[in-house]
N, C-alpha and C. Protein backbone atom coordinates (compact mmCIF):
# COMPACT_ATOMS: atom_id res chain seq x y z
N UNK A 1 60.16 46.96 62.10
CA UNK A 1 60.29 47.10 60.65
C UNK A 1 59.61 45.90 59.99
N UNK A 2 59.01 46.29 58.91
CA UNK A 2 58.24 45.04 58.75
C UNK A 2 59.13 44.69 57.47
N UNK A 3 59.39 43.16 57.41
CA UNK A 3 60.56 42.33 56.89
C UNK A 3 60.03 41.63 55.82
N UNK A 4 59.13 41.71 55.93
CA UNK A 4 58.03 41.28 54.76
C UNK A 4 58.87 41.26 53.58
N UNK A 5 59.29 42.54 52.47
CA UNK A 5 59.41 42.84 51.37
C UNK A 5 60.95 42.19 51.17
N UNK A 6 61.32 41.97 52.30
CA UNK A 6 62.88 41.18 52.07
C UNK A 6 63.12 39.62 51.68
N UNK A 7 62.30 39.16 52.06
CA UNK A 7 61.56 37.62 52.08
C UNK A 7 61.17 37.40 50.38
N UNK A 8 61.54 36.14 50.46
CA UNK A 8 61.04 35.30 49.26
C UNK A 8 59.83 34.27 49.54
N UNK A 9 58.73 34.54 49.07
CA UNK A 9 57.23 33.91 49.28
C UNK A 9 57.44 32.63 48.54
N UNK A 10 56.79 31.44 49.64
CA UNK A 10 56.82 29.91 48.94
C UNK A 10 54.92 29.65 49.13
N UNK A 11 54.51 28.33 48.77
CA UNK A 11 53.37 28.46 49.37
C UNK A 11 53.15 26.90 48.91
N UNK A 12 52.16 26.10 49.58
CA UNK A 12 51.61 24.64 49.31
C UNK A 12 51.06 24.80 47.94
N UNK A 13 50.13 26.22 47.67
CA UNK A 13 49.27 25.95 46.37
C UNK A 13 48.54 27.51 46.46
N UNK A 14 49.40 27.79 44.72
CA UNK A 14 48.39 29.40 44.56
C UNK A 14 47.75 29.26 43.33
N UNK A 15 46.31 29.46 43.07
CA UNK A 15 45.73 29.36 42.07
C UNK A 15 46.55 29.91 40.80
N UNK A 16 46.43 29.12 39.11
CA UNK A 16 47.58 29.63 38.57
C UNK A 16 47.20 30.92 37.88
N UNK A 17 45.92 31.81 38.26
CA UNK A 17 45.81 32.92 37.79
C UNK A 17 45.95 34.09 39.33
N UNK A 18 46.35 33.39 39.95
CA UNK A 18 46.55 34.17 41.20
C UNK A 18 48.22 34.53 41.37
N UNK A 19 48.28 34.93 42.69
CA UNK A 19 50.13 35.03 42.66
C UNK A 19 50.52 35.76 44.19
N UNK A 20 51.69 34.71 44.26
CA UNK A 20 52.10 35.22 45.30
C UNK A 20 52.92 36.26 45.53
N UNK A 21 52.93 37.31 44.69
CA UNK A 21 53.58 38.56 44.50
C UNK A 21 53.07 39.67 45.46
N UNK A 22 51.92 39.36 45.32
CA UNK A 22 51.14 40.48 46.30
C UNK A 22 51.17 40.52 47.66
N UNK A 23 51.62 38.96 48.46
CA UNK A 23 51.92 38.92 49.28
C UNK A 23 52.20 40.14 49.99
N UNK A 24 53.48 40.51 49.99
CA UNK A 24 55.00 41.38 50.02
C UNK A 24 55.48 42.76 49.32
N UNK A 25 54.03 43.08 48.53
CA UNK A 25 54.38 43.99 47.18
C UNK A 25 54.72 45.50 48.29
N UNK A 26 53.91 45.62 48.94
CA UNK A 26 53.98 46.70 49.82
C UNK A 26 52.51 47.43 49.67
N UNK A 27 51.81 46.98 49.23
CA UNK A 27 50.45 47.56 48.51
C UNK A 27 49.42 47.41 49.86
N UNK A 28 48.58 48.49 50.20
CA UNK A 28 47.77 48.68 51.36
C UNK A 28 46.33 47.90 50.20
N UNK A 29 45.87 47.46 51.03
CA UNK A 29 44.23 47.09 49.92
C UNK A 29 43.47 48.24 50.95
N UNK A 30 42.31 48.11 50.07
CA UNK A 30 40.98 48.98 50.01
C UNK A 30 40.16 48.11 51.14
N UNK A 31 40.34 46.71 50.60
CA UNK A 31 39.10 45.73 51.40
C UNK A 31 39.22 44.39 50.87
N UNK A 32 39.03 43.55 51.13
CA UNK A 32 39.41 42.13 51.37
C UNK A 32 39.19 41.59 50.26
N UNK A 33 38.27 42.51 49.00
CA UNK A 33 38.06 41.89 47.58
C UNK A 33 38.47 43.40 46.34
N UNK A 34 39.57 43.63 46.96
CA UNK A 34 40.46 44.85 46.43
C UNK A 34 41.15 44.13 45.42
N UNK A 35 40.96 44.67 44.13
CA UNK A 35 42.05 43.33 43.21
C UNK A 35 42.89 44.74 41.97
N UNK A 36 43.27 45.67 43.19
CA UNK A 36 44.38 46.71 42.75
C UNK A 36 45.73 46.04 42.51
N UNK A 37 45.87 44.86 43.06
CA UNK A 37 47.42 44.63 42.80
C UNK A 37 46.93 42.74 42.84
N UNK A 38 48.19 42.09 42.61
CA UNK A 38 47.85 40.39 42.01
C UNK A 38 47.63 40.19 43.90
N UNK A 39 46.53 39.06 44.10
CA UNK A 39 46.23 38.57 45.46
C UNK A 39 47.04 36.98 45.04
N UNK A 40 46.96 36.38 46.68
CA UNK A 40 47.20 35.01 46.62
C UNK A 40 45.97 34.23 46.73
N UNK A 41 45.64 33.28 45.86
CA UNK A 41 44.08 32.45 46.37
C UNK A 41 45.10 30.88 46.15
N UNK A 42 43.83 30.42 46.99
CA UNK A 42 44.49 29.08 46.48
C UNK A 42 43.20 28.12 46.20
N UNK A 43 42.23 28.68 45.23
CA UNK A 43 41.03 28.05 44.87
C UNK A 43 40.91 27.16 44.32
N UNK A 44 40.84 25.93 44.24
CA UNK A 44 39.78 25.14 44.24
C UNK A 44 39.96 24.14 45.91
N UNK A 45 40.43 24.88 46.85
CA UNK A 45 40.46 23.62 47.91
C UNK A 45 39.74 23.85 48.99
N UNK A 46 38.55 23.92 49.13
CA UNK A 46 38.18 23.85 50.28
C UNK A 46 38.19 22.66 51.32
N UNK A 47 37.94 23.43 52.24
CA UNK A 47 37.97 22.17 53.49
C UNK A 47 40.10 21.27 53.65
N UNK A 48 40.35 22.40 53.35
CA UNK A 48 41.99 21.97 53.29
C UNK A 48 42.56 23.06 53.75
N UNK A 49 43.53 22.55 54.75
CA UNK A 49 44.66 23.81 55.02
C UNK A 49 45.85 23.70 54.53
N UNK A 50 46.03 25.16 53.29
CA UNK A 50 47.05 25.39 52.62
C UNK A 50 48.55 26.02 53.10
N UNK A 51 49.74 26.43 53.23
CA UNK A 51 50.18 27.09 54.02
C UNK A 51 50.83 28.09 52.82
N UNK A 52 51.42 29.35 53.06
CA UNK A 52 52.61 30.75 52.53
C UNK A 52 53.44 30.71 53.72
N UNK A 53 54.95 30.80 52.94
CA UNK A 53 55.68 31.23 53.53
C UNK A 53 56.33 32.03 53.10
N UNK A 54 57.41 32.67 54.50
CA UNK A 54 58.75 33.78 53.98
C UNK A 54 59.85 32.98 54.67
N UNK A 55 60.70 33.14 53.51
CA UNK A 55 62.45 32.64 53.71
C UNK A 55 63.40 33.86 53.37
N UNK A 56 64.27 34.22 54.35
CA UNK A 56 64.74 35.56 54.13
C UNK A 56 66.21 34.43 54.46
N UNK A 57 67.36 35.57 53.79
CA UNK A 57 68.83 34.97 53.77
C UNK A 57 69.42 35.44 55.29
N UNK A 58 68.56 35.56 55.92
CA UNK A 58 69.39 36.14 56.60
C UNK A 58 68.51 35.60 58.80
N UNK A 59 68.78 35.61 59.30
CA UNK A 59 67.71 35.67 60.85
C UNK A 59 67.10 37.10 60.83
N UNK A 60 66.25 36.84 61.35
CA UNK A 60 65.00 38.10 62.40
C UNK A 60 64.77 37.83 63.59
N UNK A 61 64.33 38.41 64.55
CA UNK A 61 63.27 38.94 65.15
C UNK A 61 62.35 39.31 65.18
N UNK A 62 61.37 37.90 65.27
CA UNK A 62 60.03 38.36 64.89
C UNK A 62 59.09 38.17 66.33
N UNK A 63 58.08 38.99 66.47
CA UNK A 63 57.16 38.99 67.15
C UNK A 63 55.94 39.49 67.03
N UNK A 64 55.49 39.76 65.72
CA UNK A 64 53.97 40.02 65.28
C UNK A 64 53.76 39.73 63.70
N UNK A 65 52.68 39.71 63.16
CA UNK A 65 52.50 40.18 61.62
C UNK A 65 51.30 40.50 61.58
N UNK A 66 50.78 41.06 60.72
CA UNK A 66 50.19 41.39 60.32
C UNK A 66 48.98 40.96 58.62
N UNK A 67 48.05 40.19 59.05
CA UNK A 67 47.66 39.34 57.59
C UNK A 67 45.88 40.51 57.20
N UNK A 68 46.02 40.60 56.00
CA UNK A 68 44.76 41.33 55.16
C UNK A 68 43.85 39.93 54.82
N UNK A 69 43.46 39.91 54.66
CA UNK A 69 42.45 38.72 54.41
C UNK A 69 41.68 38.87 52.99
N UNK A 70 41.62 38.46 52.00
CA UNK A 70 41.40 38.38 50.64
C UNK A 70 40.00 37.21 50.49
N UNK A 71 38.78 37.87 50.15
CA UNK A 71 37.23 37.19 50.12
C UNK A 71 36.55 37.56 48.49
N UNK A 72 36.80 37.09 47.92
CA UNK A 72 35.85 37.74 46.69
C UNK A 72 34.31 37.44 46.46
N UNK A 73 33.40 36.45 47.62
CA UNK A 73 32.34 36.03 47.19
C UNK A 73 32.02 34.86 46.33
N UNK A 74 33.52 34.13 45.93
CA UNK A 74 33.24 33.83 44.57
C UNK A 74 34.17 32.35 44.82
N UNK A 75 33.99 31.99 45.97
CA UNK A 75 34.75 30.71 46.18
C UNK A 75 36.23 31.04 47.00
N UNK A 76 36.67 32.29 47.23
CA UNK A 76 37.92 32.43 48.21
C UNK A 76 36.87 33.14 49.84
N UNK A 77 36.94 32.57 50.80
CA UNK A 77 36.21 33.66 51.65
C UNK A 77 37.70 33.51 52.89
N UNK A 78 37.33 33.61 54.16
CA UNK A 78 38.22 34.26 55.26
C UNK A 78 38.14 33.30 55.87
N UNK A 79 39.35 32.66 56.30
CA UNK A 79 39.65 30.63 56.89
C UNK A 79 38.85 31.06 57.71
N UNK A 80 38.58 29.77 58.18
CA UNK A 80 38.14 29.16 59.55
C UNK A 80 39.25 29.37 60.64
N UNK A 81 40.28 28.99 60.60
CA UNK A 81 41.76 29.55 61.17
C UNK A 81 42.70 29.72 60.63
N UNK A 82 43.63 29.84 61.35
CA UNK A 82 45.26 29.66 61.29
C UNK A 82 46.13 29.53 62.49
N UNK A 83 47.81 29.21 61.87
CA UNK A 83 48.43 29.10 62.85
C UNK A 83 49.79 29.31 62.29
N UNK A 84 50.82 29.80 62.93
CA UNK A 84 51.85 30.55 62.86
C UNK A 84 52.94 29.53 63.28
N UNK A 85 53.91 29.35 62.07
CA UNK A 85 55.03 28.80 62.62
C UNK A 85 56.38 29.17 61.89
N UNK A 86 57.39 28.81 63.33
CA UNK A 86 58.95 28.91 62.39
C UNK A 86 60.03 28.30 62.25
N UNK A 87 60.40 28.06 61.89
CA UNK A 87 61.83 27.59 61.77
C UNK A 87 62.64 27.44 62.52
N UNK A 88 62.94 26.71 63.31
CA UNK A 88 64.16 26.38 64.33
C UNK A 88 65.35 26.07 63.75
N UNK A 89 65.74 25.78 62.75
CA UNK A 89 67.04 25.33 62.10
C UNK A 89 66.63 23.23 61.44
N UNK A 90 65.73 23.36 62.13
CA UNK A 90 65.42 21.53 61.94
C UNK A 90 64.15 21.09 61.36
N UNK A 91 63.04 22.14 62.33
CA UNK A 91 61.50 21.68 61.84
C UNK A 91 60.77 22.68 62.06
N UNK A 92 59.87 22.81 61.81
CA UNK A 92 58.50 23.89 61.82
C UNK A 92 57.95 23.67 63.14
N UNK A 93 58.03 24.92 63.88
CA UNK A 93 57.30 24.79 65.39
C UNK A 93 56.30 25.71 65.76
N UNK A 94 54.99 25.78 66.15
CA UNK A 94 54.17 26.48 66.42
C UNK A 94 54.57 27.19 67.11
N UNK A 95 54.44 28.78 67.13
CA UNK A 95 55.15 30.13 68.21
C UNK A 95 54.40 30.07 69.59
N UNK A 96 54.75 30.75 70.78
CA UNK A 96 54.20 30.31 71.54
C UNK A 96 53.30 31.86 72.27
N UNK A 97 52.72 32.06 73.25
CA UNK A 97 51.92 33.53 73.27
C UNK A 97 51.49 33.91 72.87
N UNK A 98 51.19 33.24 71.65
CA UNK A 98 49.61 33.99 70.20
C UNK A 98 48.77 34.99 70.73
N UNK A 99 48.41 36.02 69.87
CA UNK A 99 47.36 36.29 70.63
C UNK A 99 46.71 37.29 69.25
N UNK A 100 45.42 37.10 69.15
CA UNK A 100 45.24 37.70 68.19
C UNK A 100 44.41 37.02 67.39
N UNK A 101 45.27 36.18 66.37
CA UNK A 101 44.48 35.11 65.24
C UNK A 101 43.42 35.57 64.36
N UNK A 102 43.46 37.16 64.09
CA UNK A 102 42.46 37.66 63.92
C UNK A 102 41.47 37.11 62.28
N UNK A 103 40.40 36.38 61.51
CA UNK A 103 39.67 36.51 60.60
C UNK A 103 39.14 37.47 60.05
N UNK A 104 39.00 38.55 60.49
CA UNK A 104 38.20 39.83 59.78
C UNK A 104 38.35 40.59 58.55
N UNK A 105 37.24 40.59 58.04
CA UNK A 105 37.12 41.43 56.88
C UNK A 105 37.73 42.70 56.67
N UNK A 106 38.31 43.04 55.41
CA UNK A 106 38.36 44.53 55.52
C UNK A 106 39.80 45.47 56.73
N UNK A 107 40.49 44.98 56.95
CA UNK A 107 41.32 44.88 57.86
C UNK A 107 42.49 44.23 57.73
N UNK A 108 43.61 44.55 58.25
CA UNK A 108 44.46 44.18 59.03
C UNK A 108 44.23 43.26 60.23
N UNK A 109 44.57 42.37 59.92
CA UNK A 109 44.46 41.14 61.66
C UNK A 109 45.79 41.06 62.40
N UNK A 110 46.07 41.63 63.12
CA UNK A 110 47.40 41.65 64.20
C UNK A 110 47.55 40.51 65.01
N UNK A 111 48.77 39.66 64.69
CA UNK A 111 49.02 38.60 65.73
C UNK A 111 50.06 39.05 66.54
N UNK A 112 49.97 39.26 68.05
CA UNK A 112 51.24 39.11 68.76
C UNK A 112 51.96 37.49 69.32
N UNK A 113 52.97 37.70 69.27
CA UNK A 113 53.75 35.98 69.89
C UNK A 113 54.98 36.56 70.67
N UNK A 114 55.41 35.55 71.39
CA UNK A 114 56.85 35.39 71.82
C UNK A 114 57.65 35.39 70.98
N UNK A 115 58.63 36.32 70.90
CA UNK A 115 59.99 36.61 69.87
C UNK A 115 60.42 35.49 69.52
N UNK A 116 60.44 35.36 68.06
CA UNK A 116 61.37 33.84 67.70
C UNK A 116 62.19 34.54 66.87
N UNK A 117 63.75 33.75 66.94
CA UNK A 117 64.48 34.20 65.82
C UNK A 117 64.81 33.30 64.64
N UNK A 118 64.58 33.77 63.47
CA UNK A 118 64.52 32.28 62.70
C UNK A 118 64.42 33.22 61.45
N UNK A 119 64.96 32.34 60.07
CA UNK A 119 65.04 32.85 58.70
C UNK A 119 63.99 32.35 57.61
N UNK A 120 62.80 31.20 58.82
CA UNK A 120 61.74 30.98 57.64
C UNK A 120 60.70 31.01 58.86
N UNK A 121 59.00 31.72 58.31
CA UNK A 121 57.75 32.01 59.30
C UNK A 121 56.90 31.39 58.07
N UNK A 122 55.93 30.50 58.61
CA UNK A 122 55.01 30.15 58.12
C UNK A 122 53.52 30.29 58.65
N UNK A 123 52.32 30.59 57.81
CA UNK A 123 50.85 30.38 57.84
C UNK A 123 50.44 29.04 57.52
N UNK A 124 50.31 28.70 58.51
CA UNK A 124 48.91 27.17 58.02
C UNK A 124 47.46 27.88 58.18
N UNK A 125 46.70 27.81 56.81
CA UNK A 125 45.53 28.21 57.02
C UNK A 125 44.79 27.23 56.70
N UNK A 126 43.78 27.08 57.08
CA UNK A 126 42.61 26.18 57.62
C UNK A 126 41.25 26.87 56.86
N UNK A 127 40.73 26.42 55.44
CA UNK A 127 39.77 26.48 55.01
C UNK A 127 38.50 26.20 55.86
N UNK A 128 37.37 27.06 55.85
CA UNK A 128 35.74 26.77 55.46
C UNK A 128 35.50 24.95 55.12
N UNK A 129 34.62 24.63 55.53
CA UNK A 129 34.22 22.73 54.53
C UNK A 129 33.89 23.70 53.14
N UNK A 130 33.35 24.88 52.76
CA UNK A 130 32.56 24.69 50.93
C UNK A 130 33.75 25.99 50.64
N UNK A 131 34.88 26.82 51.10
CA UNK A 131 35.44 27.80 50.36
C UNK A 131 36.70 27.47 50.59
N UNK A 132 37.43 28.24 49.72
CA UNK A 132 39.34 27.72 49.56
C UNK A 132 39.79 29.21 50.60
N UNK A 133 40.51 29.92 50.26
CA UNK A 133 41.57 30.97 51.06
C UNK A 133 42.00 31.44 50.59
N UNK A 134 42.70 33.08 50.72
CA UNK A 134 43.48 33.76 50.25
C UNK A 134 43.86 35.03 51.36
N UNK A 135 44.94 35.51 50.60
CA UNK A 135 45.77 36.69 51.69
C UNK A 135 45.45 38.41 50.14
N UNK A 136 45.63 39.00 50.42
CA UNK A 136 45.67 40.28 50.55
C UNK A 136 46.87 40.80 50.33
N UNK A 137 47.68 40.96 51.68
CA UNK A 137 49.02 40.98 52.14
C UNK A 137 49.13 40.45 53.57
N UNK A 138 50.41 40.48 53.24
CA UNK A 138 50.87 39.54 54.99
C UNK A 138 52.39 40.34 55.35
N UNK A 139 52.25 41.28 56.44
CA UNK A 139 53.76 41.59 56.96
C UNK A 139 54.17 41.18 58.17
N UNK A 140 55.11 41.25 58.18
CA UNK A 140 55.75 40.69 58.98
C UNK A 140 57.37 41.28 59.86
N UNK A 141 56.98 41.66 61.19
CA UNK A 141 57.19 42.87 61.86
C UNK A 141 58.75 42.26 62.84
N UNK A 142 59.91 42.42 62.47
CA UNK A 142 61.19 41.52 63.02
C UNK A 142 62.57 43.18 62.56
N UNK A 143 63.30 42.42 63.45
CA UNK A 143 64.65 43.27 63.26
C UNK A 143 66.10 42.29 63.61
């Protein structure tokens, strides 16, 4: 079940005509510069990794998500990386069994990991040196 829409979205930095609503909205995009529903950018930072998160009231079971990747041409394009972390009750820990990490356009990028159970999952994304970042949507697949 993807847990996504239950979650409350935080983030380091969303441009202030952008929004992190879209995150989570439930909205499928067209393509990575689909601007049918509000995207998250976090433009003006390149060469910086920004992070989004979800904090749900409650634990999951998580072991995949799923991230859309959001490029307009226009100063947001598709990180250089990322990396997936969660919540242990104390500190933020990188998941372990990644597999996936996908960048692609136009798509859905599927990460699989080792089941963590935890009530906050975070993205560290890792800008381009000349473009900033943005998401699309991001779900997130736990019970």
């Amino acid at each position: 079940m993807d847990v996504a829409p239950l979650a409350t979205a935080s983030t380091s930095y969303v441009s202030p005509w952008e929004s992190l609503s879209g995150l989570n909205d439930g909205y499928t995009p067209t393509s990575s510069a689909d601007r049918g529903h509000p995207v998250y950018g976090n433009w003006d930072n390149p060469n910086t990794t920004q992070w989004v998160q979800y904090d749900w009231n409650q634990n999951y079971t998580i072991d995949r998500m799923d991230v859309y990747w959001f490029d307009d041409d226009q100063g947001i394009d598709l990180p250089a990386s990322y990396t997936i972390q969660y919540w242990n009750g104390s500190a933020w820990v990188n998941v372990s069994g990644a597999s996936g990490y996908g960048v692609s356009p136009n798509q859905y990028n599927t990460t699989t990991f080792t089941p963590v159970t935890t009530n906050k999952i975070r993205l560290n994304i890792a800008a381009k040196a000349t473009t900033s970042t943005g998401i699309q949507s991001w779900r997130v697949y736990g019970s």
